[in-house]
PDB file of N, CA and C in Angstrom:
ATOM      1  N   UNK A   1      -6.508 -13.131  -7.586  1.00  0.00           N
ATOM      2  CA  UNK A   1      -6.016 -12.201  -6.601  1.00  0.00           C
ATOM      3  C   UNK A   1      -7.080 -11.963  -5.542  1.00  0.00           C
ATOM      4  N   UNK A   2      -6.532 -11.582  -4.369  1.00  0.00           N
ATOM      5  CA  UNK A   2      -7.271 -11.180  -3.184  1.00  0.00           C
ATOM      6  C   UNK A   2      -7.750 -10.008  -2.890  1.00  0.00           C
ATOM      7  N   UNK A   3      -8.297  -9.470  -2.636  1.00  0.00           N
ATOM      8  CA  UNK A   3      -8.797  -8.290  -1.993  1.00  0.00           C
ATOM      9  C   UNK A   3      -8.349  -7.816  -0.504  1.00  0.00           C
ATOM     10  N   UNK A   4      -7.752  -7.016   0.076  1.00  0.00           N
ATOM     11  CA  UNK A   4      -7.082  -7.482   1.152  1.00  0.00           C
ATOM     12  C   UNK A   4      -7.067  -5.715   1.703  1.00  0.00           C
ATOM     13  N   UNK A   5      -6.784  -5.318   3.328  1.00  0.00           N
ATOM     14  CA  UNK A   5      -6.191  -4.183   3.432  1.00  0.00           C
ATOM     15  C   UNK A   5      -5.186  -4.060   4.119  1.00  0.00           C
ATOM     16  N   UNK A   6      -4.329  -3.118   3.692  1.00  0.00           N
ATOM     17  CA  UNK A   6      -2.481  -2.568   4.172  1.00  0.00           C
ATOM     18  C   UNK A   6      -2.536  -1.929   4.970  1.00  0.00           C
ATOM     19  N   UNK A   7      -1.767  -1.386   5.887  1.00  0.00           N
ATOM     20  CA  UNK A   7      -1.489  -0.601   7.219  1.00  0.00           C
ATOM     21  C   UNK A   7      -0.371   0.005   6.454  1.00  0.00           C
ATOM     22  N   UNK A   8      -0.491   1.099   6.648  1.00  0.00           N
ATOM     23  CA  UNK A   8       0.588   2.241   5.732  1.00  0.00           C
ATOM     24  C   UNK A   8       1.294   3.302   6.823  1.00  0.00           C
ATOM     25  N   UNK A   9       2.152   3.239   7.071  1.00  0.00           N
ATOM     26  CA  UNK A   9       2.483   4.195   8.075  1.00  0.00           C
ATOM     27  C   UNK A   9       3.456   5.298   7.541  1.00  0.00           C
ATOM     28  N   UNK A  10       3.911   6.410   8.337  1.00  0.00           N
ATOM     29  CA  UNK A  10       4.512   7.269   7.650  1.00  0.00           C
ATOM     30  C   UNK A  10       5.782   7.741   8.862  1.00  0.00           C
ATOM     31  N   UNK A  11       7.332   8.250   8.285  1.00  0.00           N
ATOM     32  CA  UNK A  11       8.254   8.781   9.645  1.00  0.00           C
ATOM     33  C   UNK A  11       7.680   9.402  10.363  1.00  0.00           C
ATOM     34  N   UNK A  12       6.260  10.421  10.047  1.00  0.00           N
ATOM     35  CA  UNK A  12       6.399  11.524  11.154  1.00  0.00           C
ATOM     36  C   UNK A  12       5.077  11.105  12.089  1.00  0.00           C
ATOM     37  N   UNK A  13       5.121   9.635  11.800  1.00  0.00           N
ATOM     38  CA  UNK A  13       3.852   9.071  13.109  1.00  0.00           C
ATOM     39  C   UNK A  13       2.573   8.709  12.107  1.00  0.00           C
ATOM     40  N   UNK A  14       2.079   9.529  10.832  1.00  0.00           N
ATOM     41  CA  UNK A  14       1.011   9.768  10.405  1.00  0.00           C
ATOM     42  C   UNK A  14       0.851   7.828  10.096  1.00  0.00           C
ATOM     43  N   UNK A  15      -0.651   7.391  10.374  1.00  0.00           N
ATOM     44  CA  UNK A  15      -1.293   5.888   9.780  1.00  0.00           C
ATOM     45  C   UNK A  15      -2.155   5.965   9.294  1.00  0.00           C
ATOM     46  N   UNK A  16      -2.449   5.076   7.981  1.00  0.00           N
ATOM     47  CA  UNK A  16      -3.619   5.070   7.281  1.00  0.00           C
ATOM     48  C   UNK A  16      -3.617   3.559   7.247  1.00  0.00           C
ATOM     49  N   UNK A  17      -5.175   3.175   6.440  1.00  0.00           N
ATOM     50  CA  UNK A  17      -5.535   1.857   5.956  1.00  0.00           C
ATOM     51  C   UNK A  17      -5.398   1.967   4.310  1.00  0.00           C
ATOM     52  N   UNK A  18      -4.898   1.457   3.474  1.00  0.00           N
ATOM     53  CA  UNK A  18      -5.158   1.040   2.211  1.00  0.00           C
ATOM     54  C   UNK A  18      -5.755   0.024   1.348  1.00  0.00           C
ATOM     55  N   UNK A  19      -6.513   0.239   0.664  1.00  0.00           N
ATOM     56  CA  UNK A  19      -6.747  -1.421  -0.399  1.00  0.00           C
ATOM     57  C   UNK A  19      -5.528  -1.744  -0.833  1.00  0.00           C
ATOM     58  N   UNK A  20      -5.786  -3.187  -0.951  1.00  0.00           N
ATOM     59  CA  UNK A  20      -4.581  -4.202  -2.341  1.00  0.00           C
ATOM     60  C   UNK A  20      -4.797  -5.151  -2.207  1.00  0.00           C
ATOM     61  N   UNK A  21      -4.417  -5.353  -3.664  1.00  0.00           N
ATOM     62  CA  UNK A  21      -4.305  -7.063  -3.884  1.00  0.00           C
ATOM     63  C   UNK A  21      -3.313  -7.633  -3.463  1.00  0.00           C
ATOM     64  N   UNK A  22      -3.528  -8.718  -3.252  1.00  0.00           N
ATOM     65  CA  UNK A  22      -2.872  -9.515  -2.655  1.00  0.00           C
ATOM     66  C   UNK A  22      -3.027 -11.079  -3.496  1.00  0.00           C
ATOM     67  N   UNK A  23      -1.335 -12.010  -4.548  1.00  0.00           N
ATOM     68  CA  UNK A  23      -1.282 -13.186  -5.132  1.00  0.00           C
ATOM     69  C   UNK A  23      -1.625 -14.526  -4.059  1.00  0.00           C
ATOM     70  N   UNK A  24      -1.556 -15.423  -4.483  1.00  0.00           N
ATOM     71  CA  UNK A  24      -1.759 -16.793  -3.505  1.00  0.00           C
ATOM     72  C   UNK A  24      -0.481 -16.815  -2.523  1.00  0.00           C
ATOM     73  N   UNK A  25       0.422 -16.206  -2.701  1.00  0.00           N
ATOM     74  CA  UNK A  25       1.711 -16.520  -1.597  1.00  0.00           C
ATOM     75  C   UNK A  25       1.280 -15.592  -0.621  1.00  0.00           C
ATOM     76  N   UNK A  26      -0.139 -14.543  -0.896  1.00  0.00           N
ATOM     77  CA  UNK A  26      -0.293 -13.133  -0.046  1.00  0.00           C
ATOM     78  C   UNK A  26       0.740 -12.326   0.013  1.00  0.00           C
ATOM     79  N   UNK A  27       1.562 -12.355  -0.864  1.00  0.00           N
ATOM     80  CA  UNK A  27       2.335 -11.144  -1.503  1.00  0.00           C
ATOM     81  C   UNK A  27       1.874  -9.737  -2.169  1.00  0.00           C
ATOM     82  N   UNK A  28       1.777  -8.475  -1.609  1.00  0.00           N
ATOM     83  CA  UNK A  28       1.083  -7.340  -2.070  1.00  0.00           C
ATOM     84  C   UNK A  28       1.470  -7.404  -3.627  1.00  0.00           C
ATOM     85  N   UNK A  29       0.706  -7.246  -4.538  1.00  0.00           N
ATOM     86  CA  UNK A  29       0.450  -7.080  -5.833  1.00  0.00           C
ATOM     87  C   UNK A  29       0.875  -5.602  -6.586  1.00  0.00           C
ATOM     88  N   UNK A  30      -0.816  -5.113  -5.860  1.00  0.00           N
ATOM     89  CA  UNK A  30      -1.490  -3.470  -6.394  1.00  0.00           C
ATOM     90  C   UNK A  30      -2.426  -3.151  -5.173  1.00  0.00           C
ATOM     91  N   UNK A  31      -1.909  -1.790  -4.429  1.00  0.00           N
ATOM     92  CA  UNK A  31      -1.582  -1.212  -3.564  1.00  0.00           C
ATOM     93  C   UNK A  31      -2.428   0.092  -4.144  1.00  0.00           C
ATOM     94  N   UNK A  32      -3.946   0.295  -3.576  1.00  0.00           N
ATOM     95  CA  UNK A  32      -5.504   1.383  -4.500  1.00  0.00           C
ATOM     96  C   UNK A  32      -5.196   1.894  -2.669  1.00  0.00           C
ATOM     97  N   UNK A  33      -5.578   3.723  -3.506  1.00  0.00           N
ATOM     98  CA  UNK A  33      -6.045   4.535  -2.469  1.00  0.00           C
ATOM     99  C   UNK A  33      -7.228   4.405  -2.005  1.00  0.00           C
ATOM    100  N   UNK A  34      -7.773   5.420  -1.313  1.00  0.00           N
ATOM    101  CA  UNK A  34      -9.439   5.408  -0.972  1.00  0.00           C
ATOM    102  C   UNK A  34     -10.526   5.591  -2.277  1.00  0.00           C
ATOM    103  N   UNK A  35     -10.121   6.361  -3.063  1.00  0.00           N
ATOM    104  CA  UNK A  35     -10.613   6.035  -4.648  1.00  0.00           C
ATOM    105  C   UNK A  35     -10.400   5.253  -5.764  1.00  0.00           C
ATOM    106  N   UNK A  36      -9.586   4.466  -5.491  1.00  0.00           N
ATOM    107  CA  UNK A  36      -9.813   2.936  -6.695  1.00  0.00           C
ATOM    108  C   UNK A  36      -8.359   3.443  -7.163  1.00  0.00           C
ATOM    109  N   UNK A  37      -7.746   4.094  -6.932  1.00  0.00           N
ATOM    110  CA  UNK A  37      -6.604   4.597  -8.072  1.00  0.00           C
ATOM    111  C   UNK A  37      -5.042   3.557  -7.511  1.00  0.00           C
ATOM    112  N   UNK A  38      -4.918   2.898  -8.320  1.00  0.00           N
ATOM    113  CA  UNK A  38      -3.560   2.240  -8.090  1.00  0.00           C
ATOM    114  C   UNK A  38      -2.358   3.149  -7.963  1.00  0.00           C
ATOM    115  N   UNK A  39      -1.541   2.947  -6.546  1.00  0.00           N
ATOM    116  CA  UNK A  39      -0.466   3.292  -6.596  1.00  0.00           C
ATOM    117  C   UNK A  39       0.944   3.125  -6.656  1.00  0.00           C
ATOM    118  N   UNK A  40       1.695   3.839  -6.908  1.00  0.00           N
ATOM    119  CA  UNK A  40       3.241   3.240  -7.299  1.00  0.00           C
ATOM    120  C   UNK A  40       3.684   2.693  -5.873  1.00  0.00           C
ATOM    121  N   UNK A  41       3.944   1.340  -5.982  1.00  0.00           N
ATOM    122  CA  UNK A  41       4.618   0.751  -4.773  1.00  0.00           C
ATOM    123  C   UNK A  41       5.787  -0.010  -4.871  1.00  0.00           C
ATOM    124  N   UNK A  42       6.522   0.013  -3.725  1.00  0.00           N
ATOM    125  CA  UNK A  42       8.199  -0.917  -4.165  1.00  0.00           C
ATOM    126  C   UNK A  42       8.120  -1.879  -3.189  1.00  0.00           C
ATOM    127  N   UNK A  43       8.090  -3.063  -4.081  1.00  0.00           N
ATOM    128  CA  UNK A  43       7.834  -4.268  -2.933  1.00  0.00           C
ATOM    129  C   UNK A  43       8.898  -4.841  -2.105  1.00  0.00           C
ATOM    130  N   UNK A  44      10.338  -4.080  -2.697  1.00  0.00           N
ATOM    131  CA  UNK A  44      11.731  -4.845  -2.311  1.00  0.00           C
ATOM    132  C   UNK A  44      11.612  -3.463  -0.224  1.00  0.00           C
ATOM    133  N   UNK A  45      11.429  -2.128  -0.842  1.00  0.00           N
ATOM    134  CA  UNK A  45      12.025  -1.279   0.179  1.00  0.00           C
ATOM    135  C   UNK A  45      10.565  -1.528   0.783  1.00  0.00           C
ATOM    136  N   UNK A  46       9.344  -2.041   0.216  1.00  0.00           N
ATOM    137  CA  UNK A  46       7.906  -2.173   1.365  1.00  0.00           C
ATOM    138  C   UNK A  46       7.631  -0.832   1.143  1.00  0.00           C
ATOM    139  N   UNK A  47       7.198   0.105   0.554  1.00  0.00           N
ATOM    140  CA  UNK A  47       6.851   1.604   0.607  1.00  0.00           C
ATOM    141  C   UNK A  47       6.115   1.686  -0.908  1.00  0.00           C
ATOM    142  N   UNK A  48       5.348   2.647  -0.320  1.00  0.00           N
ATOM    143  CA  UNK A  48       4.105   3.168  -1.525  1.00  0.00           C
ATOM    144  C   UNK A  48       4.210   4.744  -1.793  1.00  0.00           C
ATOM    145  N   UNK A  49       4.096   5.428  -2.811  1.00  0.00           N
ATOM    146  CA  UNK A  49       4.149   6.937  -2.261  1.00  0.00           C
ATOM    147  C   UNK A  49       2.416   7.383  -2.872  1.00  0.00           C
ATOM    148  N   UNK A  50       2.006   8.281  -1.732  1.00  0.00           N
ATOM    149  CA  UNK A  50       0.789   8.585  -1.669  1.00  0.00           C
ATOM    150  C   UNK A  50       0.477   9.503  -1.465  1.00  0.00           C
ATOM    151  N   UNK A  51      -0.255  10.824  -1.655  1.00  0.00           N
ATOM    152  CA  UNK A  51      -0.542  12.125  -1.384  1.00  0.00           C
ATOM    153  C   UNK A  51       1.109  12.698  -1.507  1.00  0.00           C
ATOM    154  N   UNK A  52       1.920  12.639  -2.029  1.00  0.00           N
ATOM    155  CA  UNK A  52       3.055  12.918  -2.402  1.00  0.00           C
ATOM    156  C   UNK A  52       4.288  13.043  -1.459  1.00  0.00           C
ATOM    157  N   UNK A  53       3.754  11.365  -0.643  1.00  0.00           N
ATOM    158  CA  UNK A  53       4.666  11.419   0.275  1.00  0.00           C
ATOM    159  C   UNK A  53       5.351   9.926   0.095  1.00  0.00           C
ATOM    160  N   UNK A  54       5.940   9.500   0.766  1.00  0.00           N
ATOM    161  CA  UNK A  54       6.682   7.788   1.041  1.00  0.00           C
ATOM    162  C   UNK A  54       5.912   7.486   2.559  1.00  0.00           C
ATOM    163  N   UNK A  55       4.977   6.396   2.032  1.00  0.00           N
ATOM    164  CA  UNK A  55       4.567   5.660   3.215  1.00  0.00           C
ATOM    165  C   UNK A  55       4.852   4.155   3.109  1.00  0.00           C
ATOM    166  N   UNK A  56       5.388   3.338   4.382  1.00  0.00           N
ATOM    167  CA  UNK A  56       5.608   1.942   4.747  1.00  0.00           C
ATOM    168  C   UNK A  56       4.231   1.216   5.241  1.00  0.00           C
ATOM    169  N   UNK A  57       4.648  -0.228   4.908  1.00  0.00           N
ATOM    170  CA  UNK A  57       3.726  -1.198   5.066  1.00  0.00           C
ATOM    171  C   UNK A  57       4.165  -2.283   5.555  1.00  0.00           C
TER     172      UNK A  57
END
């Protein structure tokens, strides 16, 4: 796996950067906050939820 970073955006404008891995097709894997902590992500709708919100990628 790759080491790689996500562009995470949110409806009400808000953008962040994220870590993730990333397989050989560069398909997002595992989707880490700013502290190492893996987060729940849905690879079909592209969205992660983070600080207890739904952000896109």
């Amino acid at each position: 796996m790759k080491e790689s970073i996500v562009h995470v955006r949110q409806d009400q404008g808000k953008e962040a950067d994220l870590y993730c891995y990333r397989d050989s097709n560069h398909e997002i894997v595992r989707i880490m906050d700013m502290e190492g902590n893996t987060l729940a992500h849905n690879p079909r709708s592209r969205c992660v939820i983070w600080m207890s919100e739904i952000w896109y990628y």
